[in-house]
C-alpha atoms as a PDB file:
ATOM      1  CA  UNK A   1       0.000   0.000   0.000  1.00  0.00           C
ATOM      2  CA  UNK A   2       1.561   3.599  -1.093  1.00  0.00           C
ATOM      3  CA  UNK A   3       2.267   5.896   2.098  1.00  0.00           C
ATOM      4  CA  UNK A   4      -0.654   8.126   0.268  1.00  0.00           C
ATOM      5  CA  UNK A   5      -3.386   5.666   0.409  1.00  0.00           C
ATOM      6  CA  UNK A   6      -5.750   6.180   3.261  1.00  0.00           C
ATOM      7  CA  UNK A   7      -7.371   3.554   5.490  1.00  0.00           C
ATOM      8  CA  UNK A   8     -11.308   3.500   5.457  1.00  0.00           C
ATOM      9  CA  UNK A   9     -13.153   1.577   8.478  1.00  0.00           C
ATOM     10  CA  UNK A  10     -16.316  -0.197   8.414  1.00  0.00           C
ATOM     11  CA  UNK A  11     -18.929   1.025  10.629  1.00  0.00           C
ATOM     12  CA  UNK A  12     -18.311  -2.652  12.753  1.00  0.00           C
ATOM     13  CA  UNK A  13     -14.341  -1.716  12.717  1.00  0.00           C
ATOM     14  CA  UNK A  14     -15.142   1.601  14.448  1.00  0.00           C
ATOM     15  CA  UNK A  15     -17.070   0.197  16.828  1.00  0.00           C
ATOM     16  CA  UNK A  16     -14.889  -2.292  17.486  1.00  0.00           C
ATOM     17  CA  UNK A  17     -12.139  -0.058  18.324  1.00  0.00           C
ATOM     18  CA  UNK A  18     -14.205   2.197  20.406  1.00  0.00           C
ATOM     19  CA  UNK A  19     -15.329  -1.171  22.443  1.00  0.00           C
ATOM     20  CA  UNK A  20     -11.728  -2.111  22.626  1.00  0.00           C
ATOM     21  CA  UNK A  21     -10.594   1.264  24.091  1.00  0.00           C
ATOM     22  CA  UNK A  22     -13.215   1.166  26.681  1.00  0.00           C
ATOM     23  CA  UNK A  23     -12.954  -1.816  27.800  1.00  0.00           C
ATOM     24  CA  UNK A  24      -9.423  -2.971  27.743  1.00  0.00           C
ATOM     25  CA  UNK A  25      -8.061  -2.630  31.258  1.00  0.00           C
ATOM     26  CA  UNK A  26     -11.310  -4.426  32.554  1.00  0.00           C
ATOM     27  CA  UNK A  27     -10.831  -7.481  30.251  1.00  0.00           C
ATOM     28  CA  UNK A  28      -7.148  -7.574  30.933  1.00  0.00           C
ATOM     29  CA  UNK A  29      -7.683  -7.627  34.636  1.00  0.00           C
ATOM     30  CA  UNK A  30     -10.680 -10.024  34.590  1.00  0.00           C
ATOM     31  CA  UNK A  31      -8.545 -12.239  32.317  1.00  0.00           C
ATOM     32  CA  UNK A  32      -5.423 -12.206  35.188  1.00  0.00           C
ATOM     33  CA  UNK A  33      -8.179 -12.990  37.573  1.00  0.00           C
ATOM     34  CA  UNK A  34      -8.727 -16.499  35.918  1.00  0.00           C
ATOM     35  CA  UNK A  35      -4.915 -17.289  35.194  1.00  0.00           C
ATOM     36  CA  UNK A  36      -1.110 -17.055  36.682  1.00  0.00           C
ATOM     37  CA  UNK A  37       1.042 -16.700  33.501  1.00  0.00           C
ATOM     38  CA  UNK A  38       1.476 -13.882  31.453  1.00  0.00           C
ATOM     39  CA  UNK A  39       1.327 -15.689  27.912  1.00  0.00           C
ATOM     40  CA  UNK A  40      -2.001 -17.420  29.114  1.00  0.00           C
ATOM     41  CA  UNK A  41      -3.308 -14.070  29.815  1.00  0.00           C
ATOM     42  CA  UNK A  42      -2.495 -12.555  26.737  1.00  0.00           C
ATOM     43  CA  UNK A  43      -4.294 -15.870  24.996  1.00  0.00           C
ATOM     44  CA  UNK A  44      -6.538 -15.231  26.649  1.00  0.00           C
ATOM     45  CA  UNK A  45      -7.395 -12.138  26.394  1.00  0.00           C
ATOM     46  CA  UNK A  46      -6.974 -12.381  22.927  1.00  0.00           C
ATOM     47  CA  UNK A  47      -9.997 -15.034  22.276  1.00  0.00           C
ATOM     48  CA  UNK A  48     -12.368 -12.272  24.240  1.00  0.00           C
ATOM     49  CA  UNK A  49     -11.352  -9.901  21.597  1.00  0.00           C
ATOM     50  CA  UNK A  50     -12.003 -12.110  18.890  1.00  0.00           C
ATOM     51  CA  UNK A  51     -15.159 -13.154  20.555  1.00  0.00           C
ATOM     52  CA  UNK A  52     -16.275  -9.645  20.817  1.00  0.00           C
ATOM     53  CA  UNK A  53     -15.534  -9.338  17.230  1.00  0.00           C
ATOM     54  CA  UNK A  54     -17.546 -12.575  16.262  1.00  0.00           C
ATOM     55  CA  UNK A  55     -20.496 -11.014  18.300  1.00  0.00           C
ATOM     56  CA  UNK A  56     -20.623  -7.225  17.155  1.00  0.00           C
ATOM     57  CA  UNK A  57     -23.285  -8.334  14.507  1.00  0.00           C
ATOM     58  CA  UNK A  58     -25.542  -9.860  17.388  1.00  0.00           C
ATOM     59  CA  UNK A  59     -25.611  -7.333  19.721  1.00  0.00           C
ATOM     60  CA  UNK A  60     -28.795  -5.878  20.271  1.00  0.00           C
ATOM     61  CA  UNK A  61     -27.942  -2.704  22.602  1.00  0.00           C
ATOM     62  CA  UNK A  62     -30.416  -4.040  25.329  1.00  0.00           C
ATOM     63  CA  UNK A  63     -27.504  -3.993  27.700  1.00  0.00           C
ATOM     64  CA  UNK A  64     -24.876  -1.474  28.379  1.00  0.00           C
ATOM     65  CA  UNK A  65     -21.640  -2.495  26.528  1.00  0.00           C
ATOM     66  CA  UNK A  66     -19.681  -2.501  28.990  1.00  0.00           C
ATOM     67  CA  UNK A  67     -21.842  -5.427  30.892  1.00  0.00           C
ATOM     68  CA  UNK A  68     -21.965  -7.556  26.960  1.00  0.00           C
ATOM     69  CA  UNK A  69     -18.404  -7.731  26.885  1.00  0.00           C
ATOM     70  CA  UNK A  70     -18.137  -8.437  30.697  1.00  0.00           C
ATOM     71  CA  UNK A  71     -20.148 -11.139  29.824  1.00  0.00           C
ATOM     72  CA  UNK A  72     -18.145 -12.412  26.827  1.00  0.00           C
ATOM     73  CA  UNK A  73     -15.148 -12.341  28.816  1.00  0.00           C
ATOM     74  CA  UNK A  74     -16.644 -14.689  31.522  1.00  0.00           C
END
């Protein structure tokens, strides 16, 4: 890709991020709550992420966000 080209989101990418920036500290910490070793966390934590991902298209809005992926995380 040439330096000029830009980047263009989806709609789901955006929100995505935003979700990600909210809520990253609280699924890190929940995640050390369940496990010891640093390379578990991060594994993780990274199978939340890509469960909130997998999910974005099913989410209603009835909750707060926060509480959906406090629930995914679990």
């Amino acid at each position: 890709m040439a330096r000029s080209e830009k980047i263009i989101l989806t709609d789901k990418e955006n929100l995505f991020i935003k979700i990600l920036d909210e809520n990253r500290d609280r699924i890190y910490r929940l995640c050390m709550g369940y496990l010891m070793d640093k390379q578990e966390i991060d594994d993780l934590f990274q199978d939340v992420t890509v469960n909130i991902w997998r999910g974005l298209d099913t989410f209603r809005g009835e909750a707060k966000t926060s509480t959906w992926v406090y629930r995914i995380a679990v």
